[in-house]
Protein backbone atom coordinates (compact mmCIF):
# COMPACT_ATOMS: atom_id res chain seq x y z
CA UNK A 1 -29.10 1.04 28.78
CA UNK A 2 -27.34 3.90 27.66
CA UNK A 3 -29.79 6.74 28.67
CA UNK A 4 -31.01 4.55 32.24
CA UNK A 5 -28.19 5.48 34.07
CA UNK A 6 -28.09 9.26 34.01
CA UNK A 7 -31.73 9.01 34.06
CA UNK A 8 -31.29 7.04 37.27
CA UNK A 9 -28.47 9.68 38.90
CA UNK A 10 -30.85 12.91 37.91
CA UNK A 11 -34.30 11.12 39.31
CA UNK A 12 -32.01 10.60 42.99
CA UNK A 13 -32.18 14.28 42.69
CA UNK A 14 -35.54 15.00 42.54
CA UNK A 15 -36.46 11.91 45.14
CA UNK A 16 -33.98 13.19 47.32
CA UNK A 17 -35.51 16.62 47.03
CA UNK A 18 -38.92 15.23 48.26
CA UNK A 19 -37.54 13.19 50.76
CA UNK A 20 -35.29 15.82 52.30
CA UNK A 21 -37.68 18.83 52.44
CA UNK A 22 -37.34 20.03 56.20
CA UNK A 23 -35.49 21.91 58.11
CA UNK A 24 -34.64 20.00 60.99
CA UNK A 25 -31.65 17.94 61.79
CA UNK A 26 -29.39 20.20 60.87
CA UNK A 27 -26.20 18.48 58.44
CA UNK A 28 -23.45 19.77 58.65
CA UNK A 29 -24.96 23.09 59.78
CA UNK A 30 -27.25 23.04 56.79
CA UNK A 31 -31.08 21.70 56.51
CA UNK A 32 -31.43 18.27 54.98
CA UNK A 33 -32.60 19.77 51.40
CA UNK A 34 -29.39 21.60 51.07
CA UNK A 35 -27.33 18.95 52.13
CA UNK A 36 -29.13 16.94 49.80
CA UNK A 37 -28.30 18.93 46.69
CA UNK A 38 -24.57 19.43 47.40
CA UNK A 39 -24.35 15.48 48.25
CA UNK A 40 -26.10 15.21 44.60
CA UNK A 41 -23.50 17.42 43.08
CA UNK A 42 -20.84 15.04 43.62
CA UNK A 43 -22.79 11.99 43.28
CA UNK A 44 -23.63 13.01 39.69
CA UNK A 45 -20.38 14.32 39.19
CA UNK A 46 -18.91 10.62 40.29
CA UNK A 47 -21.75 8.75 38.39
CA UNK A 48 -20.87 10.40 35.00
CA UNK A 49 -17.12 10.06 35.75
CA UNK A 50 -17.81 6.05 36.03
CA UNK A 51 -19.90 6.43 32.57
CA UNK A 52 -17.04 7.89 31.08
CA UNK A 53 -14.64 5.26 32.36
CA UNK A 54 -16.72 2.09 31.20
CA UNK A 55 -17.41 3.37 27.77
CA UNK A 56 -15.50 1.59 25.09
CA UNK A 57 -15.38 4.66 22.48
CA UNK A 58 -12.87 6.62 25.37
CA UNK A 59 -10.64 4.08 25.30
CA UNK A 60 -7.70 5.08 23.43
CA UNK A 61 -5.52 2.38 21.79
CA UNK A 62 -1.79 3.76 21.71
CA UNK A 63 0.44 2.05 18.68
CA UNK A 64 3.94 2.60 17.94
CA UNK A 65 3.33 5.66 15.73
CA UNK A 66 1.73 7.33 19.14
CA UNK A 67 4.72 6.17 20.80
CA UNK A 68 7.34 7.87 18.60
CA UNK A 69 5.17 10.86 18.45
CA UNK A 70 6.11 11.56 22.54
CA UNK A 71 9.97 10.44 21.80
């Protein structure tokens, strides 16, 4: 379960690529494929942030040693 979600995220890439490969309409003043790929920048960027979030090991327990230490 681990490995299926960035697996997911980079294969949008690559479907997107196939999908997208035109050059007409123009988005945002760019062809579709473009567009694509920056879209995909920040949707990986945002779908690794969310991996980060949800995983247990980042989660930092504070306890009252960690509290004097920023007194």
């Amino acid at each position: 379960m681990k490995i299926a979600v960035p697996l997911v995220l980079v294969s949008l890439v690559f479907i997107g690529s196939i999908t997208s490969n035109r050059v007409t309409p123009l988005i945002f003043g760019y062809p579709p494929f473009f567009a694509w790929h920056v879209f995909s920048v920040f949707l990986l960027a945002g779908g690794m942030w969310l991996i980060f979030r949800m995983d247990p090991q980042n989660h930092v327990k504070r306890t009252d040693r960690d509290k004097d230490k920023r007194q």
